[in-house]
Protein backbone atom coordinates (compact mmCIF):
# COMPACT_ATOMS: atom_id res chain seq x y z
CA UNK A 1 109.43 60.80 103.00
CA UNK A 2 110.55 59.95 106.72
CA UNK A 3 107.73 59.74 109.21
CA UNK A 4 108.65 63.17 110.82
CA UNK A 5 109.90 65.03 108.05
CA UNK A 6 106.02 63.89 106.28
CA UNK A 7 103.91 64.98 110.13
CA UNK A 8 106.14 68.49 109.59
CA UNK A 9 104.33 68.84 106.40
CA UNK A 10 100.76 68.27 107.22
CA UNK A 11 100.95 70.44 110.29
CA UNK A 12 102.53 73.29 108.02
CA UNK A 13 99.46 72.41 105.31
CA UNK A 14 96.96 72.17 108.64
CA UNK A 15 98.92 75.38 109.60
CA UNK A 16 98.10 77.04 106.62
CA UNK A 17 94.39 76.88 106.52
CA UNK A 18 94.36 77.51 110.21
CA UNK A 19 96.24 81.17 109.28
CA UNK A 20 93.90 81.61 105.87
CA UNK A 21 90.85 80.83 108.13
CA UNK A 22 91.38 82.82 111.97
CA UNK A 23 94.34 84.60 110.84
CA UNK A 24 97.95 85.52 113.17
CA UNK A 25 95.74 85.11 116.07
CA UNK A 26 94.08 82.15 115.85
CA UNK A 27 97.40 80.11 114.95
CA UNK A 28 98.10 78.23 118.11
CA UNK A 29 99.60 74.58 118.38
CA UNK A 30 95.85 73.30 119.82
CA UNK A 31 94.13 74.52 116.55
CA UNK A 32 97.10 72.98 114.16
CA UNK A 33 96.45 69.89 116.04
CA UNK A 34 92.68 70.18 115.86
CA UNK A 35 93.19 70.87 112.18
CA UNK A 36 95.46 68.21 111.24
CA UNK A 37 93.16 66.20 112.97
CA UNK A 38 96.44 64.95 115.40
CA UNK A 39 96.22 63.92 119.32
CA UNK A 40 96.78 67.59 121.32
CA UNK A 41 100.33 68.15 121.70
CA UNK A 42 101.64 67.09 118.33
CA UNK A 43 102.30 70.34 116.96
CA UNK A 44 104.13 71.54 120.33
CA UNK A 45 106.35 68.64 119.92
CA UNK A 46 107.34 69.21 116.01
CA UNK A 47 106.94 72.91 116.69
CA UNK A 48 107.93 73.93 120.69
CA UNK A 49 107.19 77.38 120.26
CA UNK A 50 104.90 79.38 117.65
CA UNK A 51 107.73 81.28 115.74
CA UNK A 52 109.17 77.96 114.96
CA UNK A 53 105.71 76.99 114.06
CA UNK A 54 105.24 80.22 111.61
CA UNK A 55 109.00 79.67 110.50
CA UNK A 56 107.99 76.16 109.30
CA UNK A 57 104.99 77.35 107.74
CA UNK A 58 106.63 80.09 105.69
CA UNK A 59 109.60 77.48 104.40
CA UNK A 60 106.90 75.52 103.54
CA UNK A 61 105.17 77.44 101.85
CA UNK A 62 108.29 78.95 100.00
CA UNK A 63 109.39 74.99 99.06
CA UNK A 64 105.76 74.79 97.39
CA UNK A 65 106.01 77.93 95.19
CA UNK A 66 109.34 77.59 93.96
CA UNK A 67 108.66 73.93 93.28
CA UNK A 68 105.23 75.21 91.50
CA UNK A 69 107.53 77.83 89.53
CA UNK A 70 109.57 75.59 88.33
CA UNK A 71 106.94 73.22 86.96
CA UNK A 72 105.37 76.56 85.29
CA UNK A 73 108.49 77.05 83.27
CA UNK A 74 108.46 72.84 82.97
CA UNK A 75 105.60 72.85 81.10
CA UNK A 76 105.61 76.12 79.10
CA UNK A 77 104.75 75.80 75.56
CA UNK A 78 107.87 75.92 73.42
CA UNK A 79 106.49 79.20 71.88
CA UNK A 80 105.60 81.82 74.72
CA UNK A 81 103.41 84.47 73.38
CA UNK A 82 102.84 87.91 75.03
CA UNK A 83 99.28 87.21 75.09
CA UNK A 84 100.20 83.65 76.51
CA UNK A 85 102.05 85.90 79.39
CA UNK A 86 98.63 87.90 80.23
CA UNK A 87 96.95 84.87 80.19
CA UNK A 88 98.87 83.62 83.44
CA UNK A 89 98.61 86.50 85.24
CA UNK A 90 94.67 86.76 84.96
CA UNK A 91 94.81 83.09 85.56
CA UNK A 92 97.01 83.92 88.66
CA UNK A 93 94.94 86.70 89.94
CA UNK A 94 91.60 84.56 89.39
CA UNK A 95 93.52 81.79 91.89
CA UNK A 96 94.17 83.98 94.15
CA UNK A 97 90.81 84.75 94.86
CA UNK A 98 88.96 81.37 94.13
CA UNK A 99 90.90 78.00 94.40
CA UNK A 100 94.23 79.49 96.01
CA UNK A 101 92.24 81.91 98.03
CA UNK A 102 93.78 79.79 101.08
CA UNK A 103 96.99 79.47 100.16
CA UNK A 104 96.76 83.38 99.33
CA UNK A 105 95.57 84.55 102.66
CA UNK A 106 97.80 82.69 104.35
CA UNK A 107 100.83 84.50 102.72
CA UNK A 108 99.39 87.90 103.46
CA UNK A 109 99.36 87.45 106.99
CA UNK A 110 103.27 85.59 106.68
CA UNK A 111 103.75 89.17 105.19
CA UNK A 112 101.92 90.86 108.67
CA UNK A 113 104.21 88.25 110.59
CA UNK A 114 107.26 88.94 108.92
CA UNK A 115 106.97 92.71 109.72
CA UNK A 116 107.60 92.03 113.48
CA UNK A 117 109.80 87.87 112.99
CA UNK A 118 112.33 88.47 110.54
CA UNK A 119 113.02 85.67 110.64
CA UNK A 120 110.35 84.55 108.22
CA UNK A 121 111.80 87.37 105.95
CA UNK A 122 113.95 84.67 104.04
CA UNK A 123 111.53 82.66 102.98
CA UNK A 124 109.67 85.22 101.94
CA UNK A 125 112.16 86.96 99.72
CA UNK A 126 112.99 83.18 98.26
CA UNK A 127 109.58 83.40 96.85
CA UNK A 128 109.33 87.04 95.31
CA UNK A 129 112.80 86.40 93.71
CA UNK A 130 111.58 83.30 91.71
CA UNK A 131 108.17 85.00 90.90
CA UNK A 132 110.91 88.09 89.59
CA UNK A 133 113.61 85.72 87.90
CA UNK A 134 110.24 83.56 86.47
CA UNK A 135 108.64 86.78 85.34
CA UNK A 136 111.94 88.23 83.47
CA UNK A 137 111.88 85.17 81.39
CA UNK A 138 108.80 84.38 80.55
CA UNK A 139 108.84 88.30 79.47
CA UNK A 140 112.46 87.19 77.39
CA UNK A 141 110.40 84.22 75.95
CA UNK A 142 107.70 86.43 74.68
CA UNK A 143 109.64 89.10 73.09
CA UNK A 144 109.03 91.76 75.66
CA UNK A 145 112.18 93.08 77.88
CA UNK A 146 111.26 93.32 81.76
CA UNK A 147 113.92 94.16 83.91
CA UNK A 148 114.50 92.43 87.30
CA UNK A 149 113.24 96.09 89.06
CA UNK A 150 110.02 95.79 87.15
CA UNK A 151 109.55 92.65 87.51
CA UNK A 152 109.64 93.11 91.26
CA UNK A 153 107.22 95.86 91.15
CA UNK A 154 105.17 93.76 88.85
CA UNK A 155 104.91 91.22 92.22
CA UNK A 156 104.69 93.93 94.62
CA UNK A 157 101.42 95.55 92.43
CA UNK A 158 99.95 91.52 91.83
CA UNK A 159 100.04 91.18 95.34
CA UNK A 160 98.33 94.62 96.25
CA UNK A 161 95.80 94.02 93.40
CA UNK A 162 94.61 90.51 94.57
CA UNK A 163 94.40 92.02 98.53
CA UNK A 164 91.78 94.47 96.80
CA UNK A 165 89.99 91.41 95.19
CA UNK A 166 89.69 89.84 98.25
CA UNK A 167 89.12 92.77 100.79
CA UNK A 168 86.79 95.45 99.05
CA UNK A 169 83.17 95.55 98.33
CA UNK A 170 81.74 94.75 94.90
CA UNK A 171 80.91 98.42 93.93
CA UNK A 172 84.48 99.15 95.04
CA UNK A 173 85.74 96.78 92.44
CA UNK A 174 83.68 98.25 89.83
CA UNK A 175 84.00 102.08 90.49
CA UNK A 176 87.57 101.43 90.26
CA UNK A 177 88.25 99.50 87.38
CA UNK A 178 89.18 96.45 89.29
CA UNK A 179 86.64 93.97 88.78
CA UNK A 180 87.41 92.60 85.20
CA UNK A 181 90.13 90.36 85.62
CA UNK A 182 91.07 90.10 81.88
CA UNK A 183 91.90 93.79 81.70
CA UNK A 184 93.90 93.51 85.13
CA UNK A 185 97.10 91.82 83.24
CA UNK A 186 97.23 94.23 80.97
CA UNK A 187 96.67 97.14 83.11
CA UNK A 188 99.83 95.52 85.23
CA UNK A 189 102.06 95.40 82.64
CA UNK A 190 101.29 98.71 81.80
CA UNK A 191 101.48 100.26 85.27
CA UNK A 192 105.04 98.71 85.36
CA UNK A 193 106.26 99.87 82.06
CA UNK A 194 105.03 103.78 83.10
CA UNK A 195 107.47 103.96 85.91
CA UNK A 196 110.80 105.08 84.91
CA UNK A 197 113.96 103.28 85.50
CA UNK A 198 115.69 104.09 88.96
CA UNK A 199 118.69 106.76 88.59
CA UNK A 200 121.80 105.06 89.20
């Protein structure tokens, strides 16, 4: 990878936990630099102003999931099971909140961003169309039809569910129903196939 094309990248990485960390607000060049552990200035230079800064973080972070996608399907098992399909999404949702939990926050407030830049709004959409196109065929594979409306309501309702994992209390959680995560895929899957299809 080419010197500046591989600096990019760890300032969008540095960016990232910045963003997970002290939110829209806090991303400035000073704490990418600070993050990336980079003299002061580096990030202005890569980055003049801070929506190129958040537009490089959001292709970034697009590249990596599509990338991470595309490994999923990779390394599938040659028989997909529908159980095998619940399976990711708890394991998904569990991410999201532990080891990801980063990578998770940061999105949701590329989400705030997008609402007022939108031109992070590609990037974006790059990513909920391979989580929709991934989730039809795994779905295929399995022997269960999801079509490509439910499968982006199935992404909008993961990504509502694991805001509520992260944001609300304990008892919350609990009253709620929401604090088992291996009855959350189910209860997903279900909440998509109760909604009828869209009149033409």
């Amino acid at each position: 990878m080419p010197e500046r094309q591989s600096r990019r990248a760890l300032l969008a990485e540095a960016a990232i936990e910045v963003l997970a960390r002290e939110g829209g607000r806090g991303l400035t060049h000073r704490a990418v630099d600070r993050e990336a552990a980079l003299p002061a200035g580096t990030t202005e230079e890569c980055f003049p102003s801070r929506e190129s800064l958040v537009e490089a973080v959001a292709a970034h972070m697009s590249e990596q999931h599509r990338a991470a996608v595309r490994a999923l399907h990779e390394q599938r098992p040659e028989v997909v099971t529908p159980e095998d399909v619940d399976h990711l999404y708890r394991a998904m949702l569990v991410r999201s909140t532990l080891d990801g939990r980063a990578q998770f926050l940061a999105l949701m407030e590329l989400y705030l961003e997008a609402v007022r830049r939108p031109s992070i709004r590609t990037a974006l959409g790059e990513m909920v169309t391979a989580n929709m196109d991934s989730a039809v065929a795994l779905h295929r594979e399995a022997g269960r039809t999801l079509r490509q409306e439910e499968a982006g309501r199935l992404d909008a309702y993961f990504l509502g569910l694991a805001v509520s994992l992260l944001a609300l209390p304990g008892d919350v959680l609990r009253r709620g129903g929401l604090d088992d995560p291996g009855a959350l895929a189910p209860a997903l899957r279900a909440a998509v196939a109760s909604v009828p299809p869209m009149a033409d």
